[in-house]
PDB file of N, CA and C in Angstrom:
ATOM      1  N   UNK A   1     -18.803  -9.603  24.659  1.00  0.00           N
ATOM      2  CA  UNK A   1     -18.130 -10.508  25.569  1.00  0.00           C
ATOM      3  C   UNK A   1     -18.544 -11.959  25.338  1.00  0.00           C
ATOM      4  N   UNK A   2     -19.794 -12.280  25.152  1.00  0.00           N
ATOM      5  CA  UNK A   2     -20.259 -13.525  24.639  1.00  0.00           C
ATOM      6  C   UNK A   2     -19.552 -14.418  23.596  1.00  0.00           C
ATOM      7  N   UNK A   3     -18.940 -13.575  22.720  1.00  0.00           N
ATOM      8  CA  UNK A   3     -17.749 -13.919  21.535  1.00  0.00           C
ATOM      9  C   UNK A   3     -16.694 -14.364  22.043  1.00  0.00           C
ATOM     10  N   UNK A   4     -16.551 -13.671  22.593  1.00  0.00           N
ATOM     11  CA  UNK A   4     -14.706 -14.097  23.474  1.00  0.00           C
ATOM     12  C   UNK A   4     -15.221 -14.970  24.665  1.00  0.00           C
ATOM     13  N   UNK A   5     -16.075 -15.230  25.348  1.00  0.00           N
ATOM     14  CA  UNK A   5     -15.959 -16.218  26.101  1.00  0.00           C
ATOM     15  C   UNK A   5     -16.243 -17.676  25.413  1.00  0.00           C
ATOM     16  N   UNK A   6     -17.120 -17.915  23.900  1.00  0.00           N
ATOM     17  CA  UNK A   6     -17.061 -18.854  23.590  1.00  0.00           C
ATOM     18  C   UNK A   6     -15.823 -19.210  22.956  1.00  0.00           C
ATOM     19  N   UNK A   7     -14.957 -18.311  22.263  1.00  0.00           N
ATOM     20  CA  UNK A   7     -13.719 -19.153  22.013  1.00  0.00           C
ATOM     21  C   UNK A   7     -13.307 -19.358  23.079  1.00  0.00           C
ATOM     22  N   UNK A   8     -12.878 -18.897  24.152  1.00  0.00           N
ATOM     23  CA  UNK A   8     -12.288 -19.098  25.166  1.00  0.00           C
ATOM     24  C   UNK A   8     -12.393 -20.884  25.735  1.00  0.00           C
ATOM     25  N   UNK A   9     -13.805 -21.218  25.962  1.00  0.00           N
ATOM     26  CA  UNK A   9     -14.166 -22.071  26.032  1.00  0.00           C
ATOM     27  C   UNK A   9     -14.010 -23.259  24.833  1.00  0.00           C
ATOM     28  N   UNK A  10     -14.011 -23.192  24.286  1.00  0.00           N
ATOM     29  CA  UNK A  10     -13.832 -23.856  22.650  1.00  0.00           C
ATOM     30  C   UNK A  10     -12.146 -23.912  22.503  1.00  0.00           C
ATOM     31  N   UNK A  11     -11.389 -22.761  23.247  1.00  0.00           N
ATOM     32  CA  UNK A  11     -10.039 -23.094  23.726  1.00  0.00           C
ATOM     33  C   UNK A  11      -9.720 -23.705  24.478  1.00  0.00           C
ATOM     34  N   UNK A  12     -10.131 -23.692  25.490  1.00  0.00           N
ATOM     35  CA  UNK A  12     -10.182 -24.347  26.628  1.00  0.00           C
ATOM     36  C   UNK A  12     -10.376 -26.293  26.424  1.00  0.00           C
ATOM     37  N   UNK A  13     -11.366 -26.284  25.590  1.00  0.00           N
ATOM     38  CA  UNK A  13     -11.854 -27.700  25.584  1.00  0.00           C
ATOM     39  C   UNK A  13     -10.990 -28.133  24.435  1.00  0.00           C
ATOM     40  N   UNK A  14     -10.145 -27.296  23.247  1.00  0.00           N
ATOM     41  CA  UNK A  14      -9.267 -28.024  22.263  1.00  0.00           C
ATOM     42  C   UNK A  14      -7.947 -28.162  23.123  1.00  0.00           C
ATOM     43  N   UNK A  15      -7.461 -27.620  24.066  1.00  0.00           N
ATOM     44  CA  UNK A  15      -6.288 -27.955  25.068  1.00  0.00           C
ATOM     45  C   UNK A  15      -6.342 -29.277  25.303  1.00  0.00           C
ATOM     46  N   UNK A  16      -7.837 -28.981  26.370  1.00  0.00           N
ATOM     47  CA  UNK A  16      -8.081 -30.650  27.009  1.00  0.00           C
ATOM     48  C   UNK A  16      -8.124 -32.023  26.308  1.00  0.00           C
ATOM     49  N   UNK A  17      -8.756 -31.710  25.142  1.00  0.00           N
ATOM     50  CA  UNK A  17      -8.433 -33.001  24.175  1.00  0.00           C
ATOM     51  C   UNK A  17      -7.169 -32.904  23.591  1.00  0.00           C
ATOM     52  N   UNK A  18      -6.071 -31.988  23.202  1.00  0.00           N
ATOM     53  CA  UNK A  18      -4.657 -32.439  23.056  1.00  0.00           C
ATOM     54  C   UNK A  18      -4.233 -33.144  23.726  1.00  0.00           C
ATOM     55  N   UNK A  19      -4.326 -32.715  25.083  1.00  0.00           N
ATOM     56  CA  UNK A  19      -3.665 -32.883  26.405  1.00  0.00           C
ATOM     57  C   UNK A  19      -4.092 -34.320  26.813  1.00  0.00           C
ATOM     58  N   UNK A  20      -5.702 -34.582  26.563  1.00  0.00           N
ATOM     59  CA  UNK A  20      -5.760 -36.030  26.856  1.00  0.00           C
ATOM     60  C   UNK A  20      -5.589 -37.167  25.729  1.00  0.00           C
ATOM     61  N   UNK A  21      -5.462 -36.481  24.573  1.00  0.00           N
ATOM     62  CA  UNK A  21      -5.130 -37.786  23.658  1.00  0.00           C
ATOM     63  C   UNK A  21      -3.249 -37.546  23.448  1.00  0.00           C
ATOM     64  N   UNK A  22      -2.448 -36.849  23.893  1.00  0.00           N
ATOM     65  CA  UNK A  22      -1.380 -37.122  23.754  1.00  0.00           C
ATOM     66  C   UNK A  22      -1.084 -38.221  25.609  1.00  0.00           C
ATOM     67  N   UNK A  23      -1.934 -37.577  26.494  1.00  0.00           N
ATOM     68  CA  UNK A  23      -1.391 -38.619  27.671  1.00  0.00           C
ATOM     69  C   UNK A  23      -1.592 -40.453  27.415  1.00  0.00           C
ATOM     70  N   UNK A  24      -2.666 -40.186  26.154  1.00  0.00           N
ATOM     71  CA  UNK A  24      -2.738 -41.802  25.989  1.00  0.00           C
ATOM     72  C   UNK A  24      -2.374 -42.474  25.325  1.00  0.00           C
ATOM     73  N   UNK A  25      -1.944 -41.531  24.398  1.00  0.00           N
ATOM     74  CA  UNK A  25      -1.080 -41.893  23.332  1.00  0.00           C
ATOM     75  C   UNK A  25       0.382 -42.601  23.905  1.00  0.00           C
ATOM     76  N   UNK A  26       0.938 -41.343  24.963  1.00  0.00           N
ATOM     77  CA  UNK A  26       2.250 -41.607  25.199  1.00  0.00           C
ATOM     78  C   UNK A  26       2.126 -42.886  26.302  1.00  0.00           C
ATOM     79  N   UNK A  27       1.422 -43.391  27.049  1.00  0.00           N
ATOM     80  CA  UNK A  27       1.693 -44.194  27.771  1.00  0.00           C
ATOM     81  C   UNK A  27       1.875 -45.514  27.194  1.00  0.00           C
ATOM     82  N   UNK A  28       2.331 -45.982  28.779  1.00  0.00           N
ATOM     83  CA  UNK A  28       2.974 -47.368  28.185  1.00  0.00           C
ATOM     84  C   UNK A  28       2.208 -48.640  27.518  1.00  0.00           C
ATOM     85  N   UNK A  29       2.155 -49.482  26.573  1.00  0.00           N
ATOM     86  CA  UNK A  29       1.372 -49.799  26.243  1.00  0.00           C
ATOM     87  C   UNK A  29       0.877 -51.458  27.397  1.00  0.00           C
ATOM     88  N   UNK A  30       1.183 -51.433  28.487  1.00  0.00           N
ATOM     89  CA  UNK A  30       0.536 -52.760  29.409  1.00  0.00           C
ATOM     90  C   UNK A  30       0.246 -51.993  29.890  1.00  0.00           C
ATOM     91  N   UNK A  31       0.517 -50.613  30.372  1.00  0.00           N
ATOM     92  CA  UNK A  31      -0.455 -49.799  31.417  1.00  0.00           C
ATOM     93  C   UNK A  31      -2.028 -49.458  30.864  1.00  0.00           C
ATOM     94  N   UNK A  32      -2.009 -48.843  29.402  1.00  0.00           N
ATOM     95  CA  UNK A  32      -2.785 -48.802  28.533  1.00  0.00           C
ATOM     96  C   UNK A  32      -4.070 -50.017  28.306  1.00  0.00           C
ATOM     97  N   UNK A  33      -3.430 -51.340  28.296  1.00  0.00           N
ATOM     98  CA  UNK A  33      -3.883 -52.486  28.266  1.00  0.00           C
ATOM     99  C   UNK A  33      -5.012 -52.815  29.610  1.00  0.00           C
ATOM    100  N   UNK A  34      -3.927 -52.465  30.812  1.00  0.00           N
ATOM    101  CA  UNK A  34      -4.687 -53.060  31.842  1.00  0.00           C
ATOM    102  C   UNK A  34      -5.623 -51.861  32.055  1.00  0.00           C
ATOM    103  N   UNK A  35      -5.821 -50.967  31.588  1.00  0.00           N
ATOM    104  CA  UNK A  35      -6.666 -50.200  31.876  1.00  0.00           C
ATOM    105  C   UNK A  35      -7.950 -49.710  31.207  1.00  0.00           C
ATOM    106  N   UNK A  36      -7.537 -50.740  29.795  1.00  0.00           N
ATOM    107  CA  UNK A  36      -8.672 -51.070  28.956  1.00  0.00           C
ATOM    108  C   UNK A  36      -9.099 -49.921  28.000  1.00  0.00           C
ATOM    109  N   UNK A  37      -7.749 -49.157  27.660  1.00  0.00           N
ATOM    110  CA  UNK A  37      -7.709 -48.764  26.545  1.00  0.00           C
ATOM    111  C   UNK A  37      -6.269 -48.847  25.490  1.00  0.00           C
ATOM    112  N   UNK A  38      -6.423 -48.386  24.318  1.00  0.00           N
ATOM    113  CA  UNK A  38      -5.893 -48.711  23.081  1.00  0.00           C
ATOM    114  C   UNK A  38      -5.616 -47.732  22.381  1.00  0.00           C
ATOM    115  N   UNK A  39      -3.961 -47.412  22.742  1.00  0.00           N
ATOM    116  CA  UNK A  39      -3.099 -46.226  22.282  1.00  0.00           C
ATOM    117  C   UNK A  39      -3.462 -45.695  20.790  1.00  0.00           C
ATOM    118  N   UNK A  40      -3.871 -46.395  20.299  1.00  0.00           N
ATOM    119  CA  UNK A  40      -4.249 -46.308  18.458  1.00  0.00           C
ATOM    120  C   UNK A  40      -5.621 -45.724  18.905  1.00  0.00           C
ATOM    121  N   UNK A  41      -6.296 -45.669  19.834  1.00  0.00           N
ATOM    122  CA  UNK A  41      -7.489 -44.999  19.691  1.00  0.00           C
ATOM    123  C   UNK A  41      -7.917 -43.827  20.348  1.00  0.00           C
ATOM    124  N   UNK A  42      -6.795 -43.424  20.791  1.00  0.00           N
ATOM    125  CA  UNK A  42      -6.594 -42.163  21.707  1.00  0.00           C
ATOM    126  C   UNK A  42      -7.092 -41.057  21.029  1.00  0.00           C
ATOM    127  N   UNK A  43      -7.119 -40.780  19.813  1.00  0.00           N
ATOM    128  CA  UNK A  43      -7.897 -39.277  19.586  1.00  0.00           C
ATOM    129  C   UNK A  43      -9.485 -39.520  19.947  1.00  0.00           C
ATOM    130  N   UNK A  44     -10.174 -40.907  19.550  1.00  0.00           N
ATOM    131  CA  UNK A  44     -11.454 -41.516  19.836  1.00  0.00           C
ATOM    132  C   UNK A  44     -11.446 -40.825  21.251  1.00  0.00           C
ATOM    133  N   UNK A  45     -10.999 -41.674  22.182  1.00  0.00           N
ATOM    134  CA  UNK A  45     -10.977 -41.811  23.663  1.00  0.00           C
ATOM    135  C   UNK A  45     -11.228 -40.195  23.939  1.00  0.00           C
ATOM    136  N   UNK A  46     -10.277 -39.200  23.443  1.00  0.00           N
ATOM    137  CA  UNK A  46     -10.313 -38.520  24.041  1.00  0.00           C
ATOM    138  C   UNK A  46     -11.117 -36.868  23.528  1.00  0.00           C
ATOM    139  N   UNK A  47     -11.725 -37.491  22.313  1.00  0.00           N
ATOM    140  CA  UNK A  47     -12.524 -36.792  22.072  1.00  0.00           C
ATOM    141  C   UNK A  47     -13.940 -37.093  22.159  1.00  0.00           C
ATOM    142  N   UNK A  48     -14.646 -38.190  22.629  1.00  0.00           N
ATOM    143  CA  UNK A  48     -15.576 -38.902  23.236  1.00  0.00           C
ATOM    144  C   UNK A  48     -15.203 -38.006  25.022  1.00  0.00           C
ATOM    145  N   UNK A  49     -14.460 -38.231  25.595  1.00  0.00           N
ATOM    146  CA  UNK A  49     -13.927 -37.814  26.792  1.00  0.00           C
ATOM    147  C   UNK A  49     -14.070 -36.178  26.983  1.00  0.00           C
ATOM    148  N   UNK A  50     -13.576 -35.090  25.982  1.00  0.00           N
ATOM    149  CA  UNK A  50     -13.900 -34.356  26.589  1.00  0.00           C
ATOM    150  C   UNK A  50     -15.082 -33.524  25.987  1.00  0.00           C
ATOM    151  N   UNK A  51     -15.289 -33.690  24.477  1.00  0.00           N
ATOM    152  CA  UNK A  51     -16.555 -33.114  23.933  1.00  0.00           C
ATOM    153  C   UNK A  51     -18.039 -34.385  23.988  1.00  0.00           C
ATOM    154  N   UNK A  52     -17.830 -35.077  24.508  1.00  0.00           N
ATOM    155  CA  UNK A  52     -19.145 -35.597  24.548  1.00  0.00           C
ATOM    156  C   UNK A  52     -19.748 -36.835  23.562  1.00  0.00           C
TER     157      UNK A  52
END
């Protein structure tokens, strides 16, 4: 069970970084701006974000 719960988890956390580098990707780029990040750096962002 130890096997399957680490992919699971290792699934779990490659979702979350799709999921958060396509939301930053797709946004608008003055929303992006005022919020002090940089659509070109969204896989960064969001793999800093959810692996650490």
């Amino acid at each position: 069970m130890t096997v399957l719960n680490t992919l699971r988890a290792a699934y779990a956390k490659h979702r979350a970084y799709v999921r958060t580098r396509d939301e930053i990707a797709s946004m608008p780029r003055d929303v992006a701006l005022d919020l002090g990040l940089f659509p070109e750096d969204a896989s960064r962002i969001a793999r800093t974000a959810i692996y650490g």
